[in-house]
N, C-alpha and C. Protein backbone atom coordinates (compact mmCIF):
# COMPACT_ATOMS: atom_id res chain seq x y z
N UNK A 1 12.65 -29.72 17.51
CA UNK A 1 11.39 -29.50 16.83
C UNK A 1 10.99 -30.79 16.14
N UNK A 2 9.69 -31.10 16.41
CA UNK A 2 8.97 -32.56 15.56
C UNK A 2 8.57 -32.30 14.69
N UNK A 3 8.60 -33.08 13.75
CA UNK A 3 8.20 -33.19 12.52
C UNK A 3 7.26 -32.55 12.13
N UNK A 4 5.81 -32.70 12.87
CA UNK A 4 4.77 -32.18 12.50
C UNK A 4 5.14 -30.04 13.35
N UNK A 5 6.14 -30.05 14.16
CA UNK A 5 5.99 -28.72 14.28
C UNK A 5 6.83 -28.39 13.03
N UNK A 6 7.69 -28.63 12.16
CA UNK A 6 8.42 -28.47 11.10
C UNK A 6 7.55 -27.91 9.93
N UNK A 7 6.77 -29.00 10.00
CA UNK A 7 5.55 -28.81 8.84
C UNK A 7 4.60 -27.72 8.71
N UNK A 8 4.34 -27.01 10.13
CA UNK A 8 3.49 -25.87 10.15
C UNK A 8 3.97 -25.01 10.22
N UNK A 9 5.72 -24.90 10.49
CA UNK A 9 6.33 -23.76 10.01
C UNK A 9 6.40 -23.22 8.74
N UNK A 10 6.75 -24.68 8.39
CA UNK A 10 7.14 -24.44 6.65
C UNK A 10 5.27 -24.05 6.19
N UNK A 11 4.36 -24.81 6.38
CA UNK A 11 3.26 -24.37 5.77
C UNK A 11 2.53 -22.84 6.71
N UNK A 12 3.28 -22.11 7.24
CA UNK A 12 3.02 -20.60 7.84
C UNK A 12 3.71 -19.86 7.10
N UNK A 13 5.02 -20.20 6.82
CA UNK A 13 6.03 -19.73 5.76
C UNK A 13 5.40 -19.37 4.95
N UNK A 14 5.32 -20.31 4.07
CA UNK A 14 4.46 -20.32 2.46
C UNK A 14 2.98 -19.58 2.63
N UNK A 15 2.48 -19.97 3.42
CA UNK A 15 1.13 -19.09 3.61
C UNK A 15 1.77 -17.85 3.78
N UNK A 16 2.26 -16.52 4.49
CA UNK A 16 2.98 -15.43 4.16
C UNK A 16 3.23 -15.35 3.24
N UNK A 17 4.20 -15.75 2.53
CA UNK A 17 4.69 -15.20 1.42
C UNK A 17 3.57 -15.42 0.18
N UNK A 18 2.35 -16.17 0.13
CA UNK A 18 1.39 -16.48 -0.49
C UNK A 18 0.51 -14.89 -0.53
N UNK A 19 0.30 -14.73 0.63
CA UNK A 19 -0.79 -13.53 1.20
C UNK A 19 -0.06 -12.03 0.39
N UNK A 20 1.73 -12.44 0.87
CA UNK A 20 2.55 -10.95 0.25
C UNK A 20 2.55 -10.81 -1.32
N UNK A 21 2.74 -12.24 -1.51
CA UNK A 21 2.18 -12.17 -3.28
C UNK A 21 0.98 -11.49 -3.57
N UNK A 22 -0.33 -12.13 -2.98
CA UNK A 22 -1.37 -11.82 -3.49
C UNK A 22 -1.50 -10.16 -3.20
N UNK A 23 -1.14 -9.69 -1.79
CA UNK A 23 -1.14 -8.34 -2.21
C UNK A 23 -0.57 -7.65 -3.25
N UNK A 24 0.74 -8.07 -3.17
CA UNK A 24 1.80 -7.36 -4.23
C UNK A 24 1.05 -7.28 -5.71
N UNK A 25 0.24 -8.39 -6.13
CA UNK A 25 -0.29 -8.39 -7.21
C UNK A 25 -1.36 -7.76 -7.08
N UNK A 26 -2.36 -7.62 -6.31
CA UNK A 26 -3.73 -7.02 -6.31
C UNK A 26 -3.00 -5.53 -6.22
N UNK A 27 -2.12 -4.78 -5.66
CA UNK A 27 -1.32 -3.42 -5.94
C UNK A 27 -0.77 -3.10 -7.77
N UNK A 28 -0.51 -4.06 -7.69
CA UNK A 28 -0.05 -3.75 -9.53
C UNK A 28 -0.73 -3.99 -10.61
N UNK A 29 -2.46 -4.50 -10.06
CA UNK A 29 -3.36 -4.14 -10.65
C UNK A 29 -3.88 -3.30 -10.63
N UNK A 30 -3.79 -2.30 -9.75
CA UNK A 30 -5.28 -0.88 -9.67
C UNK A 30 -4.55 -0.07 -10.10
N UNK A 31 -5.94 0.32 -10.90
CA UNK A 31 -5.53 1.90 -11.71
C UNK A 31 -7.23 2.80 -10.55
N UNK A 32 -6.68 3.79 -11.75
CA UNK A 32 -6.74 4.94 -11.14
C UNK A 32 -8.75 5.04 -10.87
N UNK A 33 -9.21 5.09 -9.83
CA UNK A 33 -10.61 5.28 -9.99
C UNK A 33 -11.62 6.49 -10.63
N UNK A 34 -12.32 6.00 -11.77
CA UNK A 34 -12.80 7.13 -12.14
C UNK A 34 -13.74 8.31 -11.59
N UNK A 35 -13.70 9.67 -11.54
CA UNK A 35 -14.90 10.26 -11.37
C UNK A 35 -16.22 9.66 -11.13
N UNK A 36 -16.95 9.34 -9.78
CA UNK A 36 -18.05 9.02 -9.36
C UNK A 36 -17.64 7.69 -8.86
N UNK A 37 -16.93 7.00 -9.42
CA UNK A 37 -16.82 5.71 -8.62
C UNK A 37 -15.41 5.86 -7.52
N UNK A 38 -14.74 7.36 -7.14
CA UNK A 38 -14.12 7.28 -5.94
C UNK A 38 -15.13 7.80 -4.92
N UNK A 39 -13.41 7.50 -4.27
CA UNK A 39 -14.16 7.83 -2.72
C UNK A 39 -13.94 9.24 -2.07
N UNK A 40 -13.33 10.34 -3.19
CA UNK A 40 -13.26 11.84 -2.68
C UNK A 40 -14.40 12.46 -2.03
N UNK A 41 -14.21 12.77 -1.15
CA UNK A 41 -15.15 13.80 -0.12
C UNK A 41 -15.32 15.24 -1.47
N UNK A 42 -14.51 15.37 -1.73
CA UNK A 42 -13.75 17.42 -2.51
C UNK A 42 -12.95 16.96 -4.09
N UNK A 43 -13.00 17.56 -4.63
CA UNK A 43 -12.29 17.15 -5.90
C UNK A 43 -11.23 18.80 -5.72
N UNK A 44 -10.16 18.67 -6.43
CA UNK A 44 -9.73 19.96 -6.72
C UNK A 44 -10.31 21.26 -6.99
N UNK A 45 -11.22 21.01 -8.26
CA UNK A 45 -11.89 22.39 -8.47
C UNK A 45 -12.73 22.42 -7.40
N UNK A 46 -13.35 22.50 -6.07
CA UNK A 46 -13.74 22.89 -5.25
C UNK A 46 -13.17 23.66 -4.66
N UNK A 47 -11.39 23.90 -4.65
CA UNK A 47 -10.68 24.59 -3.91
C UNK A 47 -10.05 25.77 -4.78
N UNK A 48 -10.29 25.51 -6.03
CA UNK A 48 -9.63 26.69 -6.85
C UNK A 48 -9.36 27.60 -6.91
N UNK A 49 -10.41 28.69 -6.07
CA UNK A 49 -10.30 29.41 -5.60
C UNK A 49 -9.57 30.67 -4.60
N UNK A 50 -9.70 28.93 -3.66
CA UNK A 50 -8.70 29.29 -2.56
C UNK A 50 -7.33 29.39 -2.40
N UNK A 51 -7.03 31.12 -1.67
CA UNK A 51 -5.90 31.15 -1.71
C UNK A 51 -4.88 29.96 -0.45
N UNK A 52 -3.50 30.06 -0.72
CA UNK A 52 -2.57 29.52 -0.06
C UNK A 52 -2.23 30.37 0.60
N UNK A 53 -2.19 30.39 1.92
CA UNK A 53 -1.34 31.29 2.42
C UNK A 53 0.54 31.16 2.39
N UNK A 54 0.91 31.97 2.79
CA UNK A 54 2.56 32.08 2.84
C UNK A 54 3.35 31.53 4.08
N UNK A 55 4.09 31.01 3.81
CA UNK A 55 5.10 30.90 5.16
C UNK A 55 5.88 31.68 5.73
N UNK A 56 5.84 32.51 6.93
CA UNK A 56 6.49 33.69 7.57
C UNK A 56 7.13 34.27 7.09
N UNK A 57 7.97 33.31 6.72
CA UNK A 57 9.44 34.06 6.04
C UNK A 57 9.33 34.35 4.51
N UNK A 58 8.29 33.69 3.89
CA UNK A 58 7.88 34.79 2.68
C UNK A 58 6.70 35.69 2.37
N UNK A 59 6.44 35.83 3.34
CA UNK A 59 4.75 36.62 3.33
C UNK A 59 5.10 37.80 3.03
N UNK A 60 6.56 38.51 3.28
CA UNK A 60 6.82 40.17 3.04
C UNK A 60 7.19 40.19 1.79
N UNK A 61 7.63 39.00 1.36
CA UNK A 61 8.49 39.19 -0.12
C UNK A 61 7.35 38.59 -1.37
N UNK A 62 6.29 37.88 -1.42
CA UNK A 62 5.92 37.01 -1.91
C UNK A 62 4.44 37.22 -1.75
N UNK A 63 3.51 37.03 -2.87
CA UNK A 63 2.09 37.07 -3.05
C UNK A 63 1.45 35.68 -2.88
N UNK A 64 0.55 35.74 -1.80
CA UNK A 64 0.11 34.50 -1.63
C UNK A 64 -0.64 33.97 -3.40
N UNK A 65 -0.81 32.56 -3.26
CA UNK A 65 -1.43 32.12 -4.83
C UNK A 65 -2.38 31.53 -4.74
N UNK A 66 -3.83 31.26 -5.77
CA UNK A 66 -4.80 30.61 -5.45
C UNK A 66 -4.00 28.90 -5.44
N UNK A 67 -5.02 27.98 -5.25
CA UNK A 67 -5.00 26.76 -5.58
C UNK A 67 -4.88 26.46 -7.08
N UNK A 68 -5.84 27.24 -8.00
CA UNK A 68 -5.86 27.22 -9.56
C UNK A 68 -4.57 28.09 -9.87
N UNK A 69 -3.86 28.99 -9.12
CA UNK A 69 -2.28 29.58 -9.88
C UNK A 69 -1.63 28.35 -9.80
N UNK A 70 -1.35 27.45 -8.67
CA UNK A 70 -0.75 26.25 -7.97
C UNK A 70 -0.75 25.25 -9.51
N UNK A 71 -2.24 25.15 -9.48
CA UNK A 71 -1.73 24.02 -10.68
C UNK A 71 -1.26 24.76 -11.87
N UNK A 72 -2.03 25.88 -12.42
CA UNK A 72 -1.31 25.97 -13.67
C UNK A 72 0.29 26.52 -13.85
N UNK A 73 1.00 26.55 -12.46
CA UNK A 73 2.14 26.81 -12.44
C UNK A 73 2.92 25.47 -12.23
N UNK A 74 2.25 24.60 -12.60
CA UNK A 74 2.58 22.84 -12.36
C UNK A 74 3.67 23.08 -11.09
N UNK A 75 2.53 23.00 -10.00
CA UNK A 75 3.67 23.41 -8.54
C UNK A 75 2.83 22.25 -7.91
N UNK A 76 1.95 22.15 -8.35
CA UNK A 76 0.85 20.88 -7.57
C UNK A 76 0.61 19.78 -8.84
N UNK A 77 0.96 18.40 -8.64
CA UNK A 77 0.51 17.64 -9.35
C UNK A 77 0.57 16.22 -8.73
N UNK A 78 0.03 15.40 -9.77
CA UNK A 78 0.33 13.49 -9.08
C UNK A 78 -0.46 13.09 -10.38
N UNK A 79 0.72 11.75 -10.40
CA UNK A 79 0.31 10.91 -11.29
C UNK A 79 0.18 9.23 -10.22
N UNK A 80 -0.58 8.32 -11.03
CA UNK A 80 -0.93 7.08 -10.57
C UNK A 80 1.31 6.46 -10.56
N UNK A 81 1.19 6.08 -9.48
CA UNK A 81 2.72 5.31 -9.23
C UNK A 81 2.85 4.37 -10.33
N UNK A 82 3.86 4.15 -10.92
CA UNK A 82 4.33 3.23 -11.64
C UNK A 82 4.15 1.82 -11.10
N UNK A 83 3.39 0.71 -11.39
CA UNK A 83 3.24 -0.55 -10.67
C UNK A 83 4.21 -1.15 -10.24
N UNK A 84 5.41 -1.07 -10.75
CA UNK A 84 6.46 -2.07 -10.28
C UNK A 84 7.46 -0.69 -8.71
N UNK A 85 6.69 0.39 -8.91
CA UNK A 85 7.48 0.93 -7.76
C UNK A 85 6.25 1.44 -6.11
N UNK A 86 5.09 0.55 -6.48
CA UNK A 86 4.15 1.01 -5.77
C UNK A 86 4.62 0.18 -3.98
N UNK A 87 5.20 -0.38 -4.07
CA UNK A 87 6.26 -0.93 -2.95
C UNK A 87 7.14 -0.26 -2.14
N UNK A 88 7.61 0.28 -1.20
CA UNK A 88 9.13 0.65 -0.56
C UNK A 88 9.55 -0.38 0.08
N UNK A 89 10.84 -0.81 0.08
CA UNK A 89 11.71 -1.51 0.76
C UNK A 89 12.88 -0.98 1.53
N UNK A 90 12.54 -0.32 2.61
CA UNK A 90 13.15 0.36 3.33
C UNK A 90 14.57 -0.56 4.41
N UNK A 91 15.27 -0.52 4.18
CA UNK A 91 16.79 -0.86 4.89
C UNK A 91 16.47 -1.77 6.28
N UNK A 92 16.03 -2.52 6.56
CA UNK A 92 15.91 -3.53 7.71
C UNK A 92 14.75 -2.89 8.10
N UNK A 93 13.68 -3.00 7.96
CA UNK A 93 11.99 -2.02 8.31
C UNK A 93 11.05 -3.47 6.86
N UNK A 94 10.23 -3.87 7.72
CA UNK A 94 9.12 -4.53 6.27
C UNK A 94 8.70 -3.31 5.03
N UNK A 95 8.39 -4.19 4.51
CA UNK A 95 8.01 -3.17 3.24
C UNK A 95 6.87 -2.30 3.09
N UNK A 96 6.37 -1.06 2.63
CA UNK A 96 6.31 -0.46 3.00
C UNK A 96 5.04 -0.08 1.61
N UNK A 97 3.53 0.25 1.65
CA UNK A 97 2.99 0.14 0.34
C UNK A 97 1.87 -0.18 0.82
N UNK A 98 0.66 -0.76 -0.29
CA UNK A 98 1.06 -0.06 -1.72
C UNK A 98 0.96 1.57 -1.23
N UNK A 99 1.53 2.21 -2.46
CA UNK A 99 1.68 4.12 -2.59
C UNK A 99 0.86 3.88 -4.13
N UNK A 100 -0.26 4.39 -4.48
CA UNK A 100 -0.97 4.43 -5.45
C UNK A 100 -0.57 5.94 -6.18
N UNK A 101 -0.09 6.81 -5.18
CA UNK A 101 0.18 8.10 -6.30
C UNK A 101 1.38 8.52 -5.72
N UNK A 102 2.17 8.78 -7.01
CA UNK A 102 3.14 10.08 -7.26
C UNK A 102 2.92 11.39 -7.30
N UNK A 103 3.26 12.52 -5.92
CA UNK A 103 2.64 13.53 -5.79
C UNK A 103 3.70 14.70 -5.75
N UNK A 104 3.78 15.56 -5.74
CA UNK A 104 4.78 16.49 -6.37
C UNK A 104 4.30 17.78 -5.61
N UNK A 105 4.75 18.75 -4.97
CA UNK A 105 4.67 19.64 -4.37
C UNK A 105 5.97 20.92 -5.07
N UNK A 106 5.97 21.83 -6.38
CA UNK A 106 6.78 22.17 -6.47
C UNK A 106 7.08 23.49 -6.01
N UNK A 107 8.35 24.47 -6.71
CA UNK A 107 8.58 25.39 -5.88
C UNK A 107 7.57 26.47 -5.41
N UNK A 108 6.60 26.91 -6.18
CA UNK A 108 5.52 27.87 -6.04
C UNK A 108 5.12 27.65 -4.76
N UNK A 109 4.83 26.09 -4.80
CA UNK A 109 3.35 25.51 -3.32
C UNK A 109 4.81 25.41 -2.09
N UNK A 110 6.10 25.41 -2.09
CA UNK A 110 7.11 24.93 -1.22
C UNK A 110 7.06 26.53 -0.21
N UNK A 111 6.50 27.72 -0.74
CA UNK A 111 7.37 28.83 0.19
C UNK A 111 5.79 28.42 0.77
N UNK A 112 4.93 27.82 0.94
CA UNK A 112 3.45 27.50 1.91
C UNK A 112 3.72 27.00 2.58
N UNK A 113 4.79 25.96 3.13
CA UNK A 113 5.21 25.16 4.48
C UNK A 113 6.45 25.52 4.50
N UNK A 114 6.49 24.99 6.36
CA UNK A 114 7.94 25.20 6.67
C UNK A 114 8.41 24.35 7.04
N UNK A 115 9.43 23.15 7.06
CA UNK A 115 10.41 22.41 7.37
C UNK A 115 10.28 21.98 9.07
N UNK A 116 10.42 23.31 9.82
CA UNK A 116 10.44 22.64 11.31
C UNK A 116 8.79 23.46 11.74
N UNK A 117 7.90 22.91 10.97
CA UNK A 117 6.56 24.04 11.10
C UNK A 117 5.86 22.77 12.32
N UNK A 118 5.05 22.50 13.15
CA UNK A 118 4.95 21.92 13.74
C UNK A 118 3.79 20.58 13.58
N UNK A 119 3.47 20.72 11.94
CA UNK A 119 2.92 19.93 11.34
C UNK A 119 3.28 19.59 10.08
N UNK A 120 4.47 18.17 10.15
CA UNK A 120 4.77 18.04 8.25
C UNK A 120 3.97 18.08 7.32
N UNK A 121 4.58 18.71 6.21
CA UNK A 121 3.26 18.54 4.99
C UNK A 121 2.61 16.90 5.03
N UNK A 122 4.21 15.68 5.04
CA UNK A 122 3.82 14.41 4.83
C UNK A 122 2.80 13.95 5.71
N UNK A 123 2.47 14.91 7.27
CA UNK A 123 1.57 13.73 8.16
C UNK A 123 0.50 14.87 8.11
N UNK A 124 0.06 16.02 7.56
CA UNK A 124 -1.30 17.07 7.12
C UNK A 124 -1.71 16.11 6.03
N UNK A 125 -0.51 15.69 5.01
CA UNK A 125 -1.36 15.07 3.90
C UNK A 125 -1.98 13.72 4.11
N UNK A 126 -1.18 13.09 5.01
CA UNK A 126 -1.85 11.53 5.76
C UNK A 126 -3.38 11.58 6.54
N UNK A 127 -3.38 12.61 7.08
CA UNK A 127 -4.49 13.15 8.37
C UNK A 127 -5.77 13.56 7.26
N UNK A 128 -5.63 13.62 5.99
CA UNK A 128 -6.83 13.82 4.73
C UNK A 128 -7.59 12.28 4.87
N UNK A 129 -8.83 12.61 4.52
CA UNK A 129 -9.44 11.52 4.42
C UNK A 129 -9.38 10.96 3.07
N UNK A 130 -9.42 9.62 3.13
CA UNK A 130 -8.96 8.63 2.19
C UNK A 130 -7.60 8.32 1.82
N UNK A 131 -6.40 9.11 2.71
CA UNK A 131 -5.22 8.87 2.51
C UNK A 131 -4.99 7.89 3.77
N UNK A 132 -4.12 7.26 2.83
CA UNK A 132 -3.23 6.34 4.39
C UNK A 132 -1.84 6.53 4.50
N UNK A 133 -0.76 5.91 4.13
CA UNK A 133 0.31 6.21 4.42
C UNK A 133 0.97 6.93 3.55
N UNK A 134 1.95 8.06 3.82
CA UNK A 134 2.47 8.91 3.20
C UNK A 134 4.08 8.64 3.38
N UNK A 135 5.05 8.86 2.26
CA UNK A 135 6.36 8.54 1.97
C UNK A 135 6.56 9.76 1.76
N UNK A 136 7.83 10.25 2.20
CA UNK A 136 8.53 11.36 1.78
C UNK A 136 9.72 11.49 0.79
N UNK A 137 9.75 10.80 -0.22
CA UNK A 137 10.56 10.75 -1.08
C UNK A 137 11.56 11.75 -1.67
N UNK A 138 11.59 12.73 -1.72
CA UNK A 138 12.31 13.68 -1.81
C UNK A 138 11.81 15.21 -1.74
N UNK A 139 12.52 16.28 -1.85
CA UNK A 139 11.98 17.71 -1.34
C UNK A 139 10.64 18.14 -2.36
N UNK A 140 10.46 17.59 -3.17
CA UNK A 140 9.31 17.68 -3.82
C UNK A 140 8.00 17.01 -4.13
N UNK A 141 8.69 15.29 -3.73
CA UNK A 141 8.12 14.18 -3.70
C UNK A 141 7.14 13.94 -3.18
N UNK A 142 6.39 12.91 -3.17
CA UNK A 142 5.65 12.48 -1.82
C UNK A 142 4.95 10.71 -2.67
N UNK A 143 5.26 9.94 -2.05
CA UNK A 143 4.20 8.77 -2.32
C UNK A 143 3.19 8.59 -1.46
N UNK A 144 1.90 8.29 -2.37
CA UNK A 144 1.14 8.53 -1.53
C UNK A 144 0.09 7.04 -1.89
N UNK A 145 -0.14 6.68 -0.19
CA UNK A 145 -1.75 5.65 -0.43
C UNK A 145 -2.44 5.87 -0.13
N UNK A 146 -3.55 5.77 -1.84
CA UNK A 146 -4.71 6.54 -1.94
C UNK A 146 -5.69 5.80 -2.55
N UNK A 147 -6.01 4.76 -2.67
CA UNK A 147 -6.04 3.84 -3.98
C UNK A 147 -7.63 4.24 -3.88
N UNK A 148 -8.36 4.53 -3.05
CA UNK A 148 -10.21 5.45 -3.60
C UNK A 148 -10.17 6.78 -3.87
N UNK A 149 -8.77 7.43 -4.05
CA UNK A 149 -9.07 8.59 -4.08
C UNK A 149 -8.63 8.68 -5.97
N UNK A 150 -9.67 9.69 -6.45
CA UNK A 150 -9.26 9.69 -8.30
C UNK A 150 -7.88 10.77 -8.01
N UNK A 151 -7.65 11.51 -9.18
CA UNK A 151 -6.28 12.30 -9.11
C UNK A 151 -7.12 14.03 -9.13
N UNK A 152 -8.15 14.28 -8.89
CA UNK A 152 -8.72 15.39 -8.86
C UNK A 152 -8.68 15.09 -6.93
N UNK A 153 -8.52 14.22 -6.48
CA UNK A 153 -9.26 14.02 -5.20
C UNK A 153 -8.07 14.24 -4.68
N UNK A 154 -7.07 13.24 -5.03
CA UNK A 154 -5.79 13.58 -4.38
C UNK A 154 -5.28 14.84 -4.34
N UNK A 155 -5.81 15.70 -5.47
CA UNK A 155 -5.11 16.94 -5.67
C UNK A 155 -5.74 18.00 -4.46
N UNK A 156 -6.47 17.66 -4.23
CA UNK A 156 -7.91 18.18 -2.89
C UNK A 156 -6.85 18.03 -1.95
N UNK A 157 -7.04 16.86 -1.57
CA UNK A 157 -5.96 16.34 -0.67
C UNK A 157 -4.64 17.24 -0.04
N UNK A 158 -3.96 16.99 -1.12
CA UNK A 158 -2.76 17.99 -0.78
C UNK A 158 -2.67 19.35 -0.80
N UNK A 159 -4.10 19.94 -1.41
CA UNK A 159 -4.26 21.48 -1.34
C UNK A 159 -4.93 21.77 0.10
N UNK A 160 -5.44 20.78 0.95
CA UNK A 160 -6.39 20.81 2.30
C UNK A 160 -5.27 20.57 2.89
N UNK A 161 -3.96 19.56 2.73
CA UNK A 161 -2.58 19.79 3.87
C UNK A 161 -2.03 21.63 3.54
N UNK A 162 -1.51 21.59 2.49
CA UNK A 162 -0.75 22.80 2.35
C UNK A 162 -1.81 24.37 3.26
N UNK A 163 -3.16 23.90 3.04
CA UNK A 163 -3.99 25.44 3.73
C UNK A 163 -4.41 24.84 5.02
N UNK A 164 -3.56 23.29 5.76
CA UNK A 164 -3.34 23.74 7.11
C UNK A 164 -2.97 24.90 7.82
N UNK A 165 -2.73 25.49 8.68
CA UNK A 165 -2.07 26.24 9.70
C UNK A 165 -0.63 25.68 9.99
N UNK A 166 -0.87 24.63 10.50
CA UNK A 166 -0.06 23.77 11.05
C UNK A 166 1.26 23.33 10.47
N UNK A 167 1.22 23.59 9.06
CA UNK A 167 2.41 23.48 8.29
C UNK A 167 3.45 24.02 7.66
N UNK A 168 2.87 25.64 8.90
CA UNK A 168 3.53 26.81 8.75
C UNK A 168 4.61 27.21 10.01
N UNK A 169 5.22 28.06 9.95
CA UNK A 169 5.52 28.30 11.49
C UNK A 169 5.30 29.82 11.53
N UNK A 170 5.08 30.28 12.70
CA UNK A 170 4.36 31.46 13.16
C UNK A 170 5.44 32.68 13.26
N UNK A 171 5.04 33.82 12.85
CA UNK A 171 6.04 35.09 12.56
C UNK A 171 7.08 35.21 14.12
């Protein structure tokens, strides 16, 4: 390698890691967009109403719940991600981000999907508009990138995956 090909490595190098900075930082600046200045199609209370249906295996035992039982049984929630964790660094895979919200699916909204249902909650909640990539962080978890959507929007969001079909499996 010649000199001058040396030089445009090293200055391609630095340009990358320049660009990964500047994202990394433009991510650990955004907060949360207010009412009217997102980009939600639906806010939550549009869906309040609406019930959830059940997943097979609890529909005999179990009363389906509106969207408004959902939240005030804090079974549905999300907060804006903590800035320094809006990143994943997944085990030999590039990194993985930004995730603008911490989203929470708890036990109430959990008997609404099923595990091997033929649509994950994580890729119903990706397939919402204004979401992009979805993390599955643990059985309750979810990181989510959303960064135009406010936290009424996101909450839309994951109440329009859960009253898929698709995230059920059939009697």
């Amino acid at each position: 390698m010649g000199l001058f090909d040396r030089w445009r490595s090293h200055q391609a190098t630095h340009h990358d890691q320049d660009a990964a900075e500047t994202e990394t930082l433009a991510a650990s600046m955004w907060t949360e967009p207010d009412r009217g200045q997102c980009s939600c199609i639906e806010h939550i209370e549009d869906l309040n109403d609406v019930e959830v249906p059940l997943s097979a295996r609890f529909a005999d035992e179990e009363e389906p719940m509106t969207v408004s039982d959902l939240l005030e049984a804090e079974a549905l929630g999300a907060d804006p991600t903590d800035p320094t964790e809006r990143w994943i660094h997944p085990h030999d895979a590039p990194r993985e981000g930004p995730f603008h919200w911490n989203v929470w699916v708890g036990d109430e909204a959990r008997i609404s999907y099923d595990d091997d249902a033929p649509l994950g909650l994580d890729e119903a909640i990706r397939q919402q508009p204004g979401v992009g990539a979805v993390e599955w962080a643990d059985r309750e978890v979810f990181y989510v990138e959303a960064g135009g959507l406010c936290r009424d929007g996101i909450l839309a969001a994951v109440a329009r995956a859960l009253l898929d079909p698709r995230v059920r499996t059939t009697a």
